[in-house]
N, C-alpha and C. Protein backbone atom coordinates (compact mmCIF):
# COMPACT_ATOMS: atom_id res chain seq x y z
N UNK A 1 0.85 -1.20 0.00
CA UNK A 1 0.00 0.00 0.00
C UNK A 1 0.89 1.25 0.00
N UNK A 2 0.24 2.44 -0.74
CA UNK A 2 1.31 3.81 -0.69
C UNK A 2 0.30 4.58 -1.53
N UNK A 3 0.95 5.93 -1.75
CA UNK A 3 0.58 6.90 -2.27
C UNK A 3 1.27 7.22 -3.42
N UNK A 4 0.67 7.58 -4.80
CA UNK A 4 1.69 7.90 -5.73
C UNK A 4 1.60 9.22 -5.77
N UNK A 5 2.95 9.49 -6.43
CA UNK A 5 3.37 10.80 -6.35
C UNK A 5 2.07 11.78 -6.69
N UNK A 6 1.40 11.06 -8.21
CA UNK A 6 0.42 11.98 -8.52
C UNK A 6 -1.00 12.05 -7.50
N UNK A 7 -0.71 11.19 -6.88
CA UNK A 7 -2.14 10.55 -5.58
C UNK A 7 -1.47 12.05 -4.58
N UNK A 8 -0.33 11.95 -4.52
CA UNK A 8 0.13 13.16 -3.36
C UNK A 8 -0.46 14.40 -3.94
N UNK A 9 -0.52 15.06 -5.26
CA UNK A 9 -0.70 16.01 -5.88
C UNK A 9 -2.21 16.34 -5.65
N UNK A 10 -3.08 15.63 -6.02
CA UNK A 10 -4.35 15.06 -6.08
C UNK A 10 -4.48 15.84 -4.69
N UNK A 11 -4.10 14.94 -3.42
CA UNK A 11 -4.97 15.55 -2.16
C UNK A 11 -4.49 16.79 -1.98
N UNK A 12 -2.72 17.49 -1.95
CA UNK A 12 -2.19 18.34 -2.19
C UNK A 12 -3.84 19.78 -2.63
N UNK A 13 -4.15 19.45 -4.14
CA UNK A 13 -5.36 20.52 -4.84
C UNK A 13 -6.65 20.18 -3.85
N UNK A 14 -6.81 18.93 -3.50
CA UNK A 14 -8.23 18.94 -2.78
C UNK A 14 -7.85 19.79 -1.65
N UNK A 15 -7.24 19.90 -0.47
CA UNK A 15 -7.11 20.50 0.96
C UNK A 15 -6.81 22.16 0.41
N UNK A 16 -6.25 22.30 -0.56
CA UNK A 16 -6.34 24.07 -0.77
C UNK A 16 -7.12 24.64 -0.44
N UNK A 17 -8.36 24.55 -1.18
CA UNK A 17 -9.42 25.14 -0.58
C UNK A 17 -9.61 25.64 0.81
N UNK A 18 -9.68 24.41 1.51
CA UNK A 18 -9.77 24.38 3.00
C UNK A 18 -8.62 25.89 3.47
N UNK A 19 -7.45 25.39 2.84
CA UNK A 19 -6.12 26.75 3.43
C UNK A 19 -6.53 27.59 3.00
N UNK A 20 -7.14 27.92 1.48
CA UNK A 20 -6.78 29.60 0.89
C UNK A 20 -8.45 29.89 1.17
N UNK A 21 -9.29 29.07 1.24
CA UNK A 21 -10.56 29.87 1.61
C UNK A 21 -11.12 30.23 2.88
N UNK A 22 -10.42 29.30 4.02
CA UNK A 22 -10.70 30.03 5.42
C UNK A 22 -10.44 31.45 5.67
N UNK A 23 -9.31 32.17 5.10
CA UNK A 23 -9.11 33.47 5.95
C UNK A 23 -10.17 34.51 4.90
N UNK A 24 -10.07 34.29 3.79
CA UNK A 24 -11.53 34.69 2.76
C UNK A 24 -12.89 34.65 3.97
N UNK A 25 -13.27 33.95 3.97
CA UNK A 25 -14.42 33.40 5.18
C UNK A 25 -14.91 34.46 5.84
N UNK A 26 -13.19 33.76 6.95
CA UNK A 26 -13.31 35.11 7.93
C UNK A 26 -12.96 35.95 8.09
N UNK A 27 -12.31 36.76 7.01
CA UNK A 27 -11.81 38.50 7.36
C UNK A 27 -12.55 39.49 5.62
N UNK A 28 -13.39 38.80 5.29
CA UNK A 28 -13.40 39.50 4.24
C UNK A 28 -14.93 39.94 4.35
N UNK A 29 -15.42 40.50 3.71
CA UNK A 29 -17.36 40.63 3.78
C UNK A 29 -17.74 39.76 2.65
N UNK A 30 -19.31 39.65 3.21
CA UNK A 30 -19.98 38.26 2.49
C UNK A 30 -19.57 38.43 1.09
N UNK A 31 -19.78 39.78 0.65
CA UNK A 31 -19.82 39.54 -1.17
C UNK A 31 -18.44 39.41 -1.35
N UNK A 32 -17.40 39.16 -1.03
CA UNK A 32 -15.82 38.97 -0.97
C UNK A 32 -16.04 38.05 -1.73
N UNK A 33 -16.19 36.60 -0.40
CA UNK A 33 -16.71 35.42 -0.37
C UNK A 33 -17.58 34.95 -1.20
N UNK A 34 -18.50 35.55 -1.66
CA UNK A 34 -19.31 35.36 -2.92
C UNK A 34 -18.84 35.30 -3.99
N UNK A 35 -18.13 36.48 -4.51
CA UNK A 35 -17.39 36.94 -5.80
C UNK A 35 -16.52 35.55 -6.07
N UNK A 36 -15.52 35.16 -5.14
CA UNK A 36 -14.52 34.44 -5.21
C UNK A 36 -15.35 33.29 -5.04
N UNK A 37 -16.02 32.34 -4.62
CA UNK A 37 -16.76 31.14 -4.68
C UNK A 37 -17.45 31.08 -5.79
N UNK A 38 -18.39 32.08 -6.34
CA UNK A 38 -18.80 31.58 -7.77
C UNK A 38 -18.14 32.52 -8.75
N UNK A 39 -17.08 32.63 -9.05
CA UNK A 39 -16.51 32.81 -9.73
C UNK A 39 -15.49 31.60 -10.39
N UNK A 40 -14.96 30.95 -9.22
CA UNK A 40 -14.24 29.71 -9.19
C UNK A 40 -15.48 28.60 -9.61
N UNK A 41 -16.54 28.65 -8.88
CA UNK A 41 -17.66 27.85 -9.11
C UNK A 41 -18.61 27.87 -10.75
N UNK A 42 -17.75 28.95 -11.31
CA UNK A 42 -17.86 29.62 -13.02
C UNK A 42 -16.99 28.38 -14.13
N UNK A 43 -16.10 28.65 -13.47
CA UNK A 43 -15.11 27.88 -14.17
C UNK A 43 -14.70 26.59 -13.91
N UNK A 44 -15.40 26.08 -13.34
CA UNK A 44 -15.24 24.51 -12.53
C UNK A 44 -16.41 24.40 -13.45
N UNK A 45 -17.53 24.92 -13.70
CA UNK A 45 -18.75 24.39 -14.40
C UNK A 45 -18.86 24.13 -16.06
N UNK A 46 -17.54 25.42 -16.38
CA UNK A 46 -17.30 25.45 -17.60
C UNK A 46 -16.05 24.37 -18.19
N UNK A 47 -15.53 24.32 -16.99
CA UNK A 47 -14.51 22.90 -17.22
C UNK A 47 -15.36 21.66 -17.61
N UNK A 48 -16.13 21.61 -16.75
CA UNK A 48 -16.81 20.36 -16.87
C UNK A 48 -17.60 20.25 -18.18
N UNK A 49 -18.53 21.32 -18.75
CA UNK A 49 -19.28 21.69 -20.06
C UNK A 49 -18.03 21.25 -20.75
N UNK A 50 -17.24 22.01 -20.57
CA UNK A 50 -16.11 21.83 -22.07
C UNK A 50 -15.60 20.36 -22.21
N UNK A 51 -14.76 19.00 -21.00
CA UNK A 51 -15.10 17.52 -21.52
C UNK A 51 -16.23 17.24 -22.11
N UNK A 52 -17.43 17.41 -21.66
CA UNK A 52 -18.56 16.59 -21.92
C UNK A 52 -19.23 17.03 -23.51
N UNK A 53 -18.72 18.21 -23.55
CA UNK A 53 -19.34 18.43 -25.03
C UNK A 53 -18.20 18.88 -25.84
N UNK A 54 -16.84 18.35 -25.69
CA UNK A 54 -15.39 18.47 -26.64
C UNK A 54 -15.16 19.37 -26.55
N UNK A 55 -15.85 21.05 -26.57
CA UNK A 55 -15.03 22.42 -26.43
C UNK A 55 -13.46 22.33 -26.51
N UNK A 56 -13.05 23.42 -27.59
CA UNK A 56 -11.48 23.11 -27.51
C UNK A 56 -11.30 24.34 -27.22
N UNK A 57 -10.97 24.86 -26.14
CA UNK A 57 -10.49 26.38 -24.91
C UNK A 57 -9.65 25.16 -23.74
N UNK A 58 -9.12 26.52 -23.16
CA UNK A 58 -8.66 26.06 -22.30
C UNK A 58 -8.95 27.01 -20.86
N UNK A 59 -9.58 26.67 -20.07
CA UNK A 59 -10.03 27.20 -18.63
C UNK A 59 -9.29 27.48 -17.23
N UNK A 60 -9.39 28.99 -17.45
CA UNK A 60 -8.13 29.52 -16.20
C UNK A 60 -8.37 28.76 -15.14
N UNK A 61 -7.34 28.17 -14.54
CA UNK A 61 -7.38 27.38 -12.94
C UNK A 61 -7.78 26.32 -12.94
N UNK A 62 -9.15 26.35 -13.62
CA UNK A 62 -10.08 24.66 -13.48
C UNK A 62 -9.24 23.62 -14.50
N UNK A 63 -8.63 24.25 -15.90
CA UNK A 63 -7.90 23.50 -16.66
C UNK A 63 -6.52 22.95 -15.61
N UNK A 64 -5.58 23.47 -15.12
CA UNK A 64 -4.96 23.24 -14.38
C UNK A 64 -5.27 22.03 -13.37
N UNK A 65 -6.26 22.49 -12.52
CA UNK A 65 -6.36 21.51 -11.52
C UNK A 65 -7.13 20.14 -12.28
N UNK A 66 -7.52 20.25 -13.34
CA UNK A 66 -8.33 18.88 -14.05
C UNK A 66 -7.06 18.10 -14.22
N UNK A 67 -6.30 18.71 -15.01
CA UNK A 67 -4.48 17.69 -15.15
C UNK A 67 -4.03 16.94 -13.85
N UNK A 68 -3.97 17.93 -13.28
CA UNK A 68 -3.70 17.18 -11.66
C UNK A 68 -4.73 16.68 -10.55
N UNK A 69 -6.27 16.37 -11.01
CA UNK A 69 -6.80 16.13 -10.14
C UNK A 69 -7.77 14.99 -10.62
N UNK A 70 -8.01 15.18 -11.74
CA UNK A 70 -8.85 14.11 -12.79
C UNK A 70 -8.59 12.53 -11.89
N UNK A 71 -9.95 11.73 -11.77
CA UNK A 71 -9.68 10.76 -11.38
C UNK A 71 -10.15 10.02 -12.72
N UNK A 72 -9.89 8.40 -12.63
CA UNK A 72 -9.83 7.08 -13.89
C UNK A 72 -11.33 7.89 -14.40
N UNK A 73 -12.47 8.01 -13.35
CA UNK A 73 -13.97 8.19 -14.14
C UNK A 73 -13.86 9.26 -14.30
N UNK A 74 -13.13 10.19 -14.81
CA UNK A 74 -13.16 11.78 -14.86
C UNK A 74 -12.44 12.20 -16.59
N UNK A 75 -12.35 11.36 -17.53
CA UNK A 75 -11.81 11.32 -18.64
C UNK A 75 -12.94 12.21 -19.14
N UNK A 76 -14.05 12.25 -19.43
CA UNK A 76 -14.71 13.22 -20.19
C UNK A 76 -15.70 13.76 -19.24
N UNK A 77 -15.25 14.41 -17.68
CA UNK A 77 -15.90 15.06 -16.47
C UNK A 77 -15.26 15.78 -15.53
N UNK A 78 -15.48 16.39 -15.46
CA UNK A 78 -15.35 17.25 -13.47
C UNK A 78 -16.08 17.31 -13.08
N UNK A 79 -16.33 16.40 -12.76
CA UNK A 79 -18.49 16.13 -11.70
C UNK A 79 -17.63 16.83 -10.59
N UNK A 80 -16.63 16.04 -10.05
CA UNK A 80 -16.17 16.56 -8.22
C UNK A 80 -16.10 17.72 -8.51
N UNK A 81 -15.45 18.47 -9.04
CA UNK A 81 -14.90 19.72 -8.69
C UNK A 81 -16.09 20.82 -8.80
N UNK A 82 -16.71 20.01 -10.01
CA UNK A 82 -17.99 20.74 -10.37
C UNK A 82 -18.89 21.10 -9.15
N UNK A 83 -19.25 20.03 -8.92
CA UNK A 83 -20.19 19.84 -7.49
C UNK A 83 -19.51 20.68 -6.15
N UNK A 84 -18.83 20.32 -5.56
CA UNK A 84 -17.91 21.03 -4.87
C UNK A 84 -18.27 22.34 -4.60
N UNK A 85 -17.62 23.08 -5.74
CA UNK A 85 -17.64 24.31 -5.56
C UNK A 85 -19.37 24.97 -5.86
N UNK A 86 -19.96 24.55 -6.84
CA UNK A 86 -21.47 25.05 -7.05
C UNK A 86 -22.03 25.11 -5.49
N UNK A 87 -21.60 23.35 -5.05
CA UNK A 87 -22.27 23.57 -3.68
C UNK A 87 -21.49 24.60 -2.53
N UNK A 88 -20.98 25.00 -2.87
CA UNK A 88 -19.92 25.61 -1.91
C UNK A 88 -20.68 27.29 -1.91
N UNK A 89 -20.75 27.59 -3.42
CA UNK A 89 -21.45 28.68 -3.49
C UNK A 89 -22.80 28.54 -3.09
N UNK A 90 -23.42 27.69 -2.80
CA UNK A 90 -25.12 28.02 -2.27
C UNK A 90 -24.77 27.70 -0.79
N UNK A 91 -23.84 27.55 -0.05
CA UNK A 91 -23.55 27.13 1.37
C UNK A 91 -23.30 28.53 1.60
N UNK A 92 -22.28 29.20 1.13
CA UNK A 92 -22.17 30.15 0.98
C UNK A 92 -23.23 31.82 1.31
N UNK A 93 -23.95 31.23 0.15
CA UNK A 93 -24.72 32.19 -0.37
C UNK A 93 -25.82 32.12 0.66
N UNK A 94 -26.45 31.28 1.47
CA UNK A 94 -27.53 30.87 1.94
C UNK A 94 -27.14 30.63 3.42
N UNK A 95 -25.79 30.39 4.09
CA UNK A 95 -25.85 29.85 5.46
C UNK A 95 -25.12 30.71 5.88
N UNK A 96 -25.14 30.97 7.66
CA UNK A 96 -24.08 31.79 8.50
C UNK A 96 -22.55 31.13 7.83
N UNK A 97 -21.59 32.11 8.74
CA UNK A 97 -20.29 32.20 8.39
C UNK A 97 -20.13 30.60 9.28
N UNK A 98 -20.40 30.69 10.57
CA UNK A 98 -19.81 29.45 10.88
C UNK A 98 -20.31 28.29 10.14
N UNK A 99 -21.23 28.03 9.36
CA UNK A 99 -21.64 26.99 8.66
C UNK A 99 -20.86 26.58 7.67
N UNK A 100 -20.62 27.68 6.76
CA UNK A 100 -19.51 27.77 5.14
C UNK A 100 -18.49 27.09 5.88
N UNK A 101 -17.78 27.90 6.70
CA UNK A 101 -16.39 27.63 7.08
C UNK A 101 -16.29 25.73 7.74
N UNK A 102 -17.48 25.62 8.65
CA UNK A 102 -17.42 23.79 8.84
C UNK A 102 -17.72 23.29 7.83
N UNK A 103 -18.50 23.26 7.00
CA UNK A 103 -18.55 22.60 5.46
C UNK A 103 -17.52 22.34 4.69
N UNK A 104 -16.67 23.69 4.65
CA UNK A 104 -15.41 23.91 3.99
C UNK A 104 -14.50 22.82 4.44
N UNK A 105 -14.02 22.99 5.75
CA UNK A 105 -13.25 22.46 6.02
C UNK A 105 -13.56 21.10 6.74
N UNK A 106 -14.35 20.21 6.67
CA UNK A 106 -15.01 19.08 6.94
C UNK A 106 -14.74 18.02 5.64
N UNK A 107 -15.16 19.22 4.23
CA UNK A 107 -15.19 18.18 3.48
C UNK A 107 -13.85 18.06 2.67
N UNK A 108 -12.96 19.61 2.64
CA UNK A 108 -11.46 19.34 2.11
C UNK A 108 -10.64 18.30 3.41
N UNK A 109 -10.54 19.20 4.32
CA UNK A 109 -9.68 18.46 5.28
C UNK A 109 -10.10 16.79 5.70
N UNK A 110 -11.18 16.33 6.25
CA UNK A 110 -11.85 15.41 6.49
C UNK A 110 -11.64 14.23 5.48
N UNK A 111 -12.15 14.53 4.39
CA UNK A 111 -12.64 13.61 3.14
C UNK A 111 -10.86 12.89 2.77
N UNK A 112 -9.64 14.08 2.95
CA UNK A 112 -8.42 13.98 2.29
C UNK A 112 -8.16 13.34 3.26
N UNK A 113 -8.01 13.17 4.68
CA UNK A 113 -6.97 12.54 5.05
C UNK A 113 -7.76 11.13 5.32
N UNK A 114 -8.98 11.26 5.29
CA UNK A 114 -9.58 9.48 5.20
C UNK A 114 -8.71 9.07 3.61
N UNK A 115 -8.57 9.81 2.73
CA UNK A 115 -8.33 9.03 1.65
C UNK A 115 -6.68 8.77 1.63
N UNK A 116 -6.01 9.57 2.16
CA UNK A 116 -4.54 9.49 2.39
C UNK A 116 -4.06 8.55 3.61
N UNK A 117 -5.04 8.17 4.30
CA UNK A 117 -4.85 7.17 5.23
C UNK A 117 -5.95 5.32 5.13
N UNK A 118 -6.76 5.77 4.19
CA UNK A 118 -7.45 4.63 3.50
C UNK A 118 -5.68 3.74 2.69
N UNK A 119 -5.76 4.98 1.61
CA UNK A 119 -4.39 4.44 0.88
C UNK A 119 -3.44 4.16 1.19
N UNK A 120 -2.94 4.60 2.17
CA UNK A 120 -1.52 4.64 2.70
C UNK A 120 -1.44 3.87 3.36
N UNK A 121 -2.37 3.33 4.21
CA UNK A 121 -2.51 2.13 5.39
C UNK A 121 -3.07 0.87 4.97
N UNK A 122 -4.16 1.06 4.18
CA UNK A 122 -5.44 -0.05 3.84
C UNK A 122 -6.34 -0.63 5.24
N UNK A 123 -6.29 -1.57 5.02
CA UNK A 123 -6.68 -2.23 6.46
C UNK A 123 -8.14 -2.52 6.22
N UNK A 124 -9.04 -3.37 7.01
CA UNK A 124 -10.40 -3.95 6.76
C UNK A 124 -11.00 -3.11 6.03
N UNK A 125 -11.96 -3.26 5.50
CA UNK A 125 -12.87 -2.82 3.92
C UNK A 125 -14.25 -2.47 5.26
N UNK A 126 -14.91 -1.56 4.62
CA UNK A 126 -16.43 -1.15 5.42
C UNK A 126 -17.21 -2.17 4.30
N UNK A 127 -17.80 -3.07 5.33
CA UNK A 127 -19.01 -4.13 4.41
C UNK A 127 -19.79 -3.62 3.44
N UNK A 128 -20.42 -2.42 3.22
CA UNK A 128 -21.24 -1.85 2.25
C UNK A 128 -20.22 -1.09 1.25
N UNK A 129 -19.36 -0.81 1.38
CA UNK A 129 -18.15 -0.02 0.50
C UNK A 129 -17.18 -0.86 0.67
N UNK A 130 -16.28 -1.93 -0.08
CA UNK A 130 -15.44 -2.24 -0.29
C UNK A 130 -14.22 -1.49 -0.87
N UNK A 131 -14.76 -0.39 -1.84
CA UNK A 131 -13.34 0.73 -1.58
C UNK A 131 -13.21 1.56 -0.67
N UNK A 132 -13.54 1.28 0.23
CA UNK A 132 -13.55 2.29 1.85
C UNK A 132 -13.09 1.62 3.01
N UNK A 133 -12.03 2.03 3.62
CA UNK A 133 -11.73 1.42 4.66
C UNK A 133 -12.24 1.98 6.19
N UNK A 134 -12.22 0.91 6.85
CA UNK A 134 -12.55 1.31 8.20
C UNK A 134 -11.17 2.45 8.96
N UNK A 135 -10.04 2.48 8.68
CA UNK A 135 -9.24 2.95 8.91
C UNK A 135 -9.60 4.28 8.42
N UNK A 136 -10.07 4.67 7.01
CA UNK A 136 -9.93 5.93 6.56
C UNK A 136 -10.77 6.68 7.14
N UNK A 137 -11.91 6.06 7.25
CA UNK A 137 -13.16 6.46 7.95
C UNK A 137 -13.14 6.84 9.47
N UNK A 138 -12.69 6.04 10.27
CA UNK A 138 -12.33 6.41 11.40
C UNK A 138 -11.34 7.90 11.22
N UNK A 139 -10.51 7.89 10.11
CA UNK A 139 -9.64 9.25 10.56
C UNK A 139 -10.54 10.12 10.01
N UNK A 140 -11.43 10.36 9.00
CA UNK A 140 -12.19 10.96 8.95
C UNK A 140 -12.96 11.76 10.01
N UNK A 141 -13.41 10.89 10.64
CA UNK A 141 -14.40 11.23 11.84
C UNK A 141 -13.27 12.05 12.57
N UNK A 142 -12.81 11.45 12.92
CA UNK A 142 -11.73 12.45 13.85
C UNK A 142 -11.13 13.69 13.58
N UNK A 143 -10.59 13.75 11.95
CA UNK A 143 -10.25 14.99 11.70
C UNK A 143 -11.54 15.89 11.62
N UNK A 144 -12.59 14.99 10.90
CA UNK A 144 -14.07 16.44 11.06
C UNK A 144 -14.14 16.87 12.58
N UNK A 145 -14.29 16.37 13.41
CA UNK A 145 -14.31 16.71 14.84
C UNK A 145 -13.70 17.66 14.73
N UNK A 146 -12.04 17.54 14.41
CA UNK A 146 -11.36 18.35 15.15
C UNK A 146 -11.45 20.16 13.98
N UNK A 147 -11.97 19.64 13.15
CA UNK A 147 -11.93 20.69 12.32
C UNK A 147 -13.16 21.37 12.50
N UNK A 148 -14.46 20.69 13.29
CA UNK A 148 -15.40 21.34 13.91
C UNK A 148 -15.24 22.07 15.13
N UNK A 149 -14.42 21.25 15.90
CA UNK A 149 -13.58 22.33 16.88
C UNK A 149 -13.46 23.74 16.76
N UNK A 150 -12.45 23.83 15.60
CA UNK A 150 -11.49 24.58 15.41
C UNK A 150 -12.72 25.63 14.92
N UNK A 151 -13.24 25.55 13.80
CA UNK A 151 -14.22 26.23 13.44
C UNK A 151 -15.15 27.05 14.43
N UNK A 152 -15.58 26.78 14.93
CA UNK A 152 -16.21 27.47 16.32
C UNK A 152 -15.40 28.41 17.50
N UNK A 153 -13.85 27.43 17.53
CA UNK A 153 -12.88 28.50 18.35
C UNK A 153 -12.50 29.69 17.71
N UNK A 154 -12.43 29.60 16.30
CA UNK A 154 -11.99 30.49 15.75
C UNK A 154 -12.86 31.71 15.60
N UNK A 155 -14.45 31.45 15.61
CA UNK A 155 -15.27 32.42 15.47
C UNK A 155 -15.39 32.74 17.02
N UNK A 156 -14.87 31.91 18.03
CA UNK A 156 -14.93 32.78 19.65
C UNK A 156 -16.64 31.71 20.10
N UNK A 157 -16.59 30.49 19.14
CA UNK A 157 -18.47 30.04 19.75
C UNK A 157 -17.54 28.43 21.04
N UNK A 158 -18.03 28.42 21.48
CA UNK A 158 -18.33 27.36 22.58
C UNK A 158 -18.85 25.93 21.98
N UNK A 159 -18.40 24.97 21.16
CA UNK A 159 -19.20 23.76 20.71
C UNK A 159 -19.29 23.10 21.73
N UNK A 160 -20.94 22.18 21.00
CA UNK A 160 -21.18 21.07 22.15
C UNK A 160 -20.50 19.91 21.45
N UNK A 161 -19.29 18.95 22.00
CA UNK A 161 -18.60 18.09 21.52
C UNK A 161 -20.18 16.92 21.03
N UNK A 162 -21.24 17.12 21.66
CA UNK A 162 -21.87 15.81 21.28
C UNK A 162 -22.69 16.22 19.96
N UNK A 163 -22.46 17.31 19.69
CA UNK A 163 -23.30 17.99 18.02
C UNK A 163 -22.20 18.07 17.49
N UNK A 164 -20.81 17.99 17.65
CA UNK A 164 -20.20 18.18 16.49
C UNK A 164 -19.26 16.53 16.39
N UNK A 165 -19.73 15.57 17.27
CA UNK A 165 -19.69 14.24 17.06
C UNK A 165 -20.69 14.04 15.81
N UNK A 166 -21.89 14.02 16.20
CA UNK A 166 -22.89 13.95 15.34
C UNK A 166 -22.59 14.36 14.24
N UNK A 167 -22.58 15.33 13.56
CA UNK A 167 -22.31 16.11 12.40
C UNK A 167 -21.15 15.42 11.71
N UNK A 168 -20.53 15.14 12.73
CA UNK A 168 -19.22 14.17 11.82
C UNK A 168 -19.45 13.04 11.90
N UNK A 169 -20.21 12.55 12.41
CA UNK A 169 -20.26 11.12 12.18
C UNK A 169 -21.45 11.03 11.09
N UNK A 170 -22.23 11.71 10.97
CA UNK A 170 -22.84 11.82 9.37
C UNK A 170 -22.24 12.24 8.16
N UNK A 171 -21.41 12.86 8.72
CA UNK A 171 -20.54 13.31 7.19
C UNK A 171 -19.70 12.16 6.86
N UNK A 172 -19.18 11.66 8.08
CA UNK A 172 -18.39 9.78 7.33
C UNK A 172 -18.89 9.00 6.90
N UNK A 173 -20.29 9.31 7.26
CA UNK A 173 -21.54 7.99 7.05
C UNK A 173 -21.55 7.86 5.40
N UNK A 174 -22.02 9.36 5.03
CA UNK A 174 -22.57 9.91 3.88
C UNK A 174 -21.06 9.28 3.01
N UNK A 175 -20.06 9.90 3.38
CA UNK A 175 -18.63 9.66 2.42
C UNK A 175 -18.53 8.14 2.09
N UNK A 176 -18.81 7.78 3.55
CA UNK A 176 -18.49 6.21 2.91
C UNK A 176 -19.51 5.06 2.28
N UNK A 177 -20.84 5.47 1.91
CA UNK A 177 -21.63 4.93 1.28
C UNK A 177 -20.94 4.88 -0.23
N UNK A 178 -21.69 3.25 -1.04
CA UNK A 178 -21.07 3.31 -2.22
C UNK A 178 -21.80 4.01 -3.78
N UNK A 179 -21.60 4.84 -3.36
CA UNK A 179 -21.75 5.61 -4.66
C UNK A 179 -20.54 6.20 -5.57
N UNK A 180 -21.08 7.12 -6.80
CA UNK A 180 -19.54 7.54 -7.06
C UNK A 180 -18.85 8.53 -5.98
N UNK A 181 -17.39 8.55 -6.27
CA UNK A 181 -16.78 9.51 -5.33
C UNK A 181 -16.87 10.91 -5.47
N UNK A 182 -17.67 11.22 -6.36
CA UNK A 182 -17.67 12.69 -7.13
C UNK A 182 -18.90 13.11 -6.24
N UNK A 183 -19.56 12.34 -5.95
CA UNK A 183 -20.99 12.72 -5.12
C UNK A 183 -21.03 13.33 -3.68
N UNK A 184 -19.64 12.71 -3.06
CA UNK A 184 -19.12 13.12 -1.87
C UNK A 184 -18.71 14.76 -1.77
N UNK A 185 -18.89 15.14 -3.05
CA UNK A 185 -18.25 16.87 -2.81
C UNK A 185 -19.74 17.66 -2.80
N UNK A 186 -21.00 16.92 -3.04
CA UNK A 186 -22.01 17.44 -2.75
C UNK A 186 -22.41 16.97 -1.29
N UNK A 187 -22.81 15.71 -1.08
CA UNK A 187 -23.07 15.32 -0.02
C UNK A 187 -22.73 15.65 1.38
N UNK A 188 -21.09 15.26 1.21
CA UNK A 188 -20.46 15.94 2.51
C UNK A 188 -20.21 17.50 3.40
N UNK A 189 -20.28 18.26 2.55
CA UNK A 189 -20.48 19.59 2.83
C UNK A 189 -22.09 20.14 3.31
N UNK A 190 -22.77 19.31 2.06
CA UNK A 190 -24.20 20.24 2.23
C UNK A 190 -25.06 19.26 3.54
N UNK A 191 -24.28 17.99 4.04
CA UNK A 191 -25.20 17.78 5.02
C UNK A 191 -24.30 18.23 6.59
N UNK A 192 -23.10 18.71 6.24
CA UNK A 192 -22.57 19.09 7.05
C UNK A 192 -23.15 20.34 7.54
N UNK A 193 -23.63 21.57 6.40
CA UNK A 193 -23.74 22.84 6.84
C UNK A 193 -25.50 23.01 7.58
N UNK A 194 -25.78 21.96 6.71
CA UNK A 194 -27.50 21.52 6.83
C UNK A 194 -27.78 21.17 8.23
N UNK A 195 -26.85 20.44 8.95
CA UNK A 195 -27.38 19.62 10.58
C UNK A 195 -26.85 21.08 10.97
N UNK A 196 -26.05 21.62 11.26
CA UNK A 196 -25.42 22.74 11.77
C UNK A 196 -26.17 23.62 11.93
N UNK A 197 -27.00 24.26 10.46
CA UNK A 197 -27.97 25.19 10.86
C UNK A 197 -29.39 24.91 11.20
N UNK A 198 -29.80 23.31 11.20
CA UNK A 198 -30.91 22.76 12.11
C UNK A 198 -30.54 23.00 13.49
N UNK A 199 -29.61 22.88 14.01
CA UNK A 199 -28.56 22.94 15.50
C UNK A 199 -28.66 24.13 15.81
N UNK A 200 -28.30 25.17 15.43
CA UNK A 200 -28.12 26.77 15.93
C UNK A 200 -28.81 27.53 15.14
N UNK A 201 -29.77 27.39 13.89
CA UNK A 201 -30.50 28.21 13.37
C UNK A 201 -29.26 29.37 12.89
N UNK A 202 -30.12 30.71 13.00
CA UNK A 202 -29.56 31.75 12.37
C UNK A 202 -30.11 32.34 11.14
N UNK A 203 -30.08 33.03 10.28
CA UNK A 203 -30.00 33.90 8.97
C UNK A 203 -30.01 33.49 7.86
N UNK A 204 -30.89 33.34 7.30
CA UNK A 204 -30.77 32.97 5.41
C UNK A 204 -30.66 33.36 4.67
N UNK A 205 -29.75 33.69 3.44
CA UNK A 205 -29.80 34.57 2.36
C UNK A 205 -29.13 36.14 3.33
N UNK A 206 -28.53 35.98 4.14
CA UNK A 206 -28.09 37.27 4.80
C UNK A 206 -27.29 37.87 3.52
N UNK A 207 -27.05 38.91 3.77
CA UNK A 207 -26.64 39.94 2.77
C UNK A 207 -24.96 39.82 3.71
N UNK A 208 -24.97 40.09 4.80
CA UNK A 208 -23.58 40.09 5.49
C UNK A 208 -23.14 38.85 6.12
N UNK A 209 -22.37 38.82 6.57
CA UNK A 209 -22.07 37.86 7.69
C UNK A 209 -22.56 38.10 9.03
């Protein structure tokens, strides 16, 4: 078992997000955060249009990260990246700041190191997902925790460890069901931000943060 170089690259572009969009999040105003999420969420969509219907352009950023991020079922798609970010912009667009920011970083940070420690380790298979390990999954859970933590310290909120157990232990649930893996960049985020604002309520469609 190991990681190949290009497997390193791969999680390398997935966890960015998580780094270059937290301080966006939190030091900038909502339409910052807007501009820059569907803007990126522009060109992730047009990446994807352009495989599926041959387009011969080439697409600032999203062309880039397709070279280095394209998985075997991704030859004529960017469903993930696609999904991802679209959903990223209606998390965005629609939920408090602390919601975006646990979504964000639940489903870059979270999702990557279950898969960098699925691969890197292996170890027993989850009975309903045979490409999913119990190992990855477990670190999953743990890093969402801790990245739910963090998320709340950082905005100055007080979490209840047994809601942000919960929340992560649905977001591993959701990841490790067998579907495609491209589905996980919708799933994992939007049920992450979804229990969160059933949990603490708050503001819809706010104009600010």
């Amino acid at each position: 078992m190991g990681l190949s170089k290009r497997e390193l690259i791969r999680k390398l572009w997935h966890v960015s997000p998580g780094i270059l969009g937290a301080p966006i999040i939190l030091f900038t105003p909502r339409w910052v955060t807007l501009l820059v999420v569907w803007s990126l969420a522009f060109l992730y969509t047009l990446q994807h249009l352009k495989l599926r219907r041959g387009w011969k352009f080439t697409v600032p950023i999203a062309e880039l990260s397709y070279r280095a991020m394209a998985r075997e079922d991704e030859r004529d798609n960017f469903l993930g990246s696609f999904l991802f970010w679209v959903t990223m912009g209606i998390i965005c667009t629609v939920f408090p700041k602390l919601v975006a920011l646990s979504a964000l970083w639940v489903s870059t940070f979270g999702d990557c190191f279950n898969a960098i420690t699925g691969q890197a380790l292996g170890g027993p298979r989850i009975p309903w997902n045979p490409r999913k390990t119990l190992l990855g999954s477990a670190t999953m859970f743990t890093v969402s925790v801790l990245v739910l933590w963090t998320a709340h310290r950082v905005l100055s909120l007080d979490p209840s460890w047994s809601l942000i157990a919960g929340v992560a232990l649905a977001a591993t649930v959701l990841e490790s069901l067998p579907f495609r893996s491209a589905y996980d960049e919708f799933t994992v985020p939007f049920a992450t931000a979804l229990l969160l604002w059933l949990a603490y309520g708050g503001p819809l469609l706010s104009v600010t943060w």
